[in-house]
Protein backbone atom coordinates (compact mmCIF):
# COMPACT_ATOMS: atom_id res chain seq x y z
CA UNK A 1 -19.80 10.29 -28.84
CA UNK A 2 -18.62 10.60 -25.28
CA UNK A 3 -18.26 7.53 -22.48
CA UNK A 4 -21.24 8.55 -19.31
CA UNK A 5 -19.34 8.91 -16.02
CA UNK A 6 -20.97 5.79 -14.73
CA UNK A 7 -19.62 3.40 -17.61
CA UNK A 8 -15.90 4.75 -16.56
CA UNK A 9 -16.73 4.33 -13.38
CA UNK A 10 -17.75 0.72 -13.79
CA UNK A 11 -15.13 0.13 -15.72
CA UNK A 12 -12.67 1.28 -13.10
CA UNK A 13 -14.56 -0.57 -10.33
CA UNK A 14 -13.74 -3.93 -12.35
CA UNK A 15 -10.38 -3.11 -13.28
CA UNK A 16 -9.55 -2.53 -9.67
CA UNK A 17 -11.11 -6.16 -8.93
CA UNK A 18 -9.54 -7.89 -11.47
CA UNK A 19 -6.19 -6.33 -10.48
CA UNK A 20 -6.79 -7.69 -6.85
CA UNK A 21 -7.95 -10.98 -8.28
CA UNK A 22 -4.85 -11.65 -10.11
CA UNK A 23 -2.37 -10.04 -7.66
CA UNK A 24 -3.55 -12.38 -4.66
CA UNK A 25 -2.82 -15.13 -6.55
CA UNK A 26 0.46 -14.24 -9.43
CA UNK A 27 2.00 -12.15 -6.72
CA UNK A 28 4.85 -13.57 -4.66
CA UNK A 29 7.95 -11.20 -3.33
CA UNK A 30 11.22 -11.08 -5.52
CA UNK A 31 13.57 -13.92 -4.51
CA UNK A 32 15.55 -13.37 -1.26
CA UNK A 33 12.81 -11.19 0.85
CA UNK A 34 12.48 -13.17 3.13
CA UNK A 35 16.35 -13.74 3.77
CA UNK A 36 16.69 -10.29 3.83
CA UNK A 37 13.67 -9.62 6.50
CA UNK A 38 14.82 -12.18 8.91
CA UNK A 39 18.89 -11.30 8.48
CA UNK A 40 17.37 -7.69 9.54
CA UNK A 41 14.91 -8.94 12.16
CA UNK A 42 17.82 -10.99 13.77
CA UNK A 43 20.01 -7.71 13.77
CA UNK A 44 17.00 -5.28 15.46
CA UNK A 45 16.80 -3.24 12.36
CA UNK A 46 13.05 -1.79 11.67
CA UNK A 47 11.50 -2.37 8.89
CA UNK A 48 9.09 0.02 7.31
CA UNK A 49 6.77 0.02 3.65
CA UNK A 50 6.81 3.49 2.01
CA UNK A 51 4.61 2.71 -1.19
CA UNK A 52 3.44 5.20 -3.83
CA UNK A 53 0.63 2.90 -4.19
CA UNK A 54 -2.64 4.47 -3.74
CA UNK A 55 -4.00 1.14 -2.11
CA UNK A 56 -5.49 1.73 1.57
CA UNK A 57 -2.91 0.86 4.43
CA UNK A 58 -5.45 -2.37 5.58
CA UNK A 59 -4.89 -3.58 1.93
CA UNK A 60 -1.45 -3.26 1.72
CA UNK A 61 -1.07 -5.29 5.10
CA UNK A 62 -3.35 -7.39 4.04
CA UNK A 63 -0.95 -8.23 0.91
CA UNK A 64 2.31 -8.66 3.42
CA UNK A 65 -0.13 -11.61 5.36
CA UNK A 66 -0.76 -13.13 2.16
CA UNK A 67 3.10 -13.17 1.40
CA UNK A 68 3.61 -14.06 5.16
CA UNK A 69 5.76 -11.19 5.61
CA UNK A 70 3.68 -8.78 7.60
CA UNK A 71 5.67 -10.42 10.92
CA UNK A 72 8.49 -8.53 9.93
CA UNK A 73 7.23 -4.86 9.04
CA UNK A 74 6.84 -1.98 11.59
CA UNK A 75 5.26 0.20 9.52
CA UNK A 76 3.70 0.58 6.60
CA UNK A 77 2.40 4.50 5.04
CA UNK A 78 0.54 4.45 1.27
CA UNK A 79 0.47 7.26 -0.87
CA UNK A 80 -3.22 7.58 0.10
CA UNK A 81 -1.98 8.68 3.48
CA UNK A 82 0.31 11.60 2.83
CA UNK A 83 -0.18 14.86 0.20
CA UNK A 84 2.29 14.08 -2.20
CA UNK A 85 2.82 11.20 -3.88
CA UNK A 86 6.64 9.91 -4.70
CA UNK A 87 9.13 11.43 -6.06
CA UNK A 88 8.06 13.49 -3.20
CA UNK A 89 9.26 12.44 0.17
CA UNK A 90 6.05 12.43 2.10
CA UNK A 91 5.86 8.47 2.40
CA UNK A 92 9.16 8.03 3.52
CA UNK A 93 9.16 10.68 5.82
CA UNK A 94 6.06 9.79 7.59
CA UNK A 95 7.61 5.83 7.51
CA UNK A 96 10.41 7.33 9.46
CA UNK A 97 8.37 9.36 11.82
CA UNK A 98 6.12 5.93 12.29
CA UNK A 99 8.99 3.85 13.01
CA UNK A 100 10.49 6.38 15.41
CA UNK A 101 13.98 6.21 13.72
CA UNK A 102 15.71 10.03 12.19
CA UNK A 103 15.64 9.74 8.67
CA UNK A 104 19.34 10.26 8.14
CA UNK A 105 19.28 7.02 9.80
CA UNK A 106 17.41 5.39 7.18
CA UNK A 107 18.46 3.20 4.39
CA UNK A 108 15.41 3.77 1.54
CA UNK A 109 15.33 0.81 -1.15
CA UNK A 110 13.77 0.94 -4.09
CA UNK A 111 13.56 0.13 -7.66
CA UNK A 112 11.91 2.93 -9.55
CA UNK A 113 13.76 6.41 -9.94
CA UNK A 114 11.05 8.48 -7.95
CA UNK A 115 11.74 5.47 -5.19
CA UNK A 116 15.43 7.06 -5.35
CA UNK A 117 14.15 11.10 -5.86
CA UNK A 118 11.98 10.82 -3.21
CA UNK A 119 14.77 9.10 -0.42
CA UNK A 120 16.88 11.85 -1.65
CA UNK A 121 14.46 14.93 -1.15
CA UNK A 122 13.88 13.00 2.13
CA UNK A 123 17.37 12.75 3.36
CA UNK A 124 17.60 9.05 3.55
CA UNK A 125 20.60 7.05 2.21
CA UNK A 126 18.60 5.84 -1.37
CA UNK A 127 19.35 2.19 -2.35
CA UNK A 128 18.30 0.99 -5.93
CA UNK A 129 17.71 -2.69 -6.72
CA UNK A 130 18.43 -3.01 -10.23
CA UNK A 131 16.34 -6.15 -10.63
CA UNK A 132 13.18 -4.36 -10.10
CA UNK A 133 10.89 -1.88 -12.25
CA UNK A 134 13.00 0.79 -13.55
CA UNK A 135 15.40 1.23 -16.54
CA UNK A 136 18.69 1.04 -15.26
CA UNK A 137 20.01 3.72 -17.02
CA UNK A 138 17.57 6.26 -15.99
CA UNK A 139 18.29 4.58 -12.82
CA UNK A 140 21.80 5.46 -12.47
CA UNK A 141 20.92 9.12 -13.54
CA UNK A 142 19.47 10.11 -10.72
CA UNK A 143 22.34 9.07 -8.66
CA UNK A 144 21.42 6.62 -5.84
CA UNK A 145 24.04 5.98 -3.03
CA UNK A 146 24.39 2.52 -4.50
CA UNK A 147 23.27 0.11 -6.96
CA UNK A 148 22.70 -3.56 -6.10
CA UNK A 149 21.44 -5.75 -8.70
CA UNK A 150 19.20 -7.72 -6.63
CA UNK A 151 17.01 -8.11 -3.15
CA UNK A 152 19.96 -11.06 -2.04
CA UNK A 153 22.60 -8.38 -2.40
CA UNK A 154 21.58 -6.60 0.37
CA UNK A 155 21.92 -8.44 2.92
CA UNK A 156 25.77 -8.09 2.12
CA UNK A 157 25.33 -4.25 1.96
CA UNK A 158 23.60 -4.63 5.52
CA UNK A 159 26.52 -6.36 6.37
CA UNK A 160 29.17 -4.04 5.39
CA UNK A 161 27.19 -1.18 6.63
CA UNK A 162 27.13 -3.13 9.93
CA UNK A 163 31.17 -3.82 10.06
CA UNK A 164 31.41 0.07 9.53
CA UNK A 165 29.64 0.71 13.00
């Protein structure tokens, strides 16, 4: 006995809701975004989103208002927007192109190992934050530029990048 196409469908429809429902309000950003945003704001660095979410780009903003963020970010490209989907570089290059900064320029952060593939196949500098989704050992197998083990250590990494010129 088989499911009908519109019982999946309905069934993703309300899935998707109660997603929404319970990100708007369980939802907050780790613990030192914030720091880090205005510590880069201060210093004129651009900030750009590269998600492999398949959420629409008004949604996504829409999320950054909600977390009061969205003041800070440039730029923000979904995986709905490009062909490929992380680990391949699409988002981040289009981020780049978006922000008007060379991606050897920028510093990709992320959490997930296809966050760190795709900055790689890009030719960004990839950045893992230990603290986030990923296993850490699978993590350090695919051989990010550095770990950090959470969001507040970068703004010392921004900092010693900065002293280096």
């Amino acid at each position: 006995m088989g499911t009908d196409d519109l019982t999946i469908e309905t069934c993703k429809t309300e899935i998707k809701e109660l997603f929404r429902q319970v990100e708007t309000v369980e939802v907050s950003p780790f613990p030192g975004v914030e720091e880090l945003f205005r510590y880069l704001e201060k210093k004129g660095i651009k900030i750009g989103i590269a998600t492999g979410r398949m959420s629409s780009p008004e949604d996504e903003w829409g999320r950054f208002k909600r977390l009061g963020l969205d003041r800070f970010i440039s730029a923000i490209v979904t995986s709905r927007e490009v062909a490929y989907r992380k680990p391949a570089p699409d988002v981040i290059i289009e981020c780049a192109r978006r922000l008007d900064v060379p991606i050897g320029s920028c510093i990709a952060v992320g959490d997930t190992e296809p966050d760190i593939i795709a900055a790689r196949k890009a030719g960004a500098f990839g950045v893992v934050v230990a603290s986030g989704q990923g296993d850490k050992d699978w993590l350090l197998k695919v051989k990010p530029e550095i770990v950090l083990r959470s969001v507040s250590d970068l703004v010392a990494f921004f900092d010693r990048m900065g002293d280096q010129g």
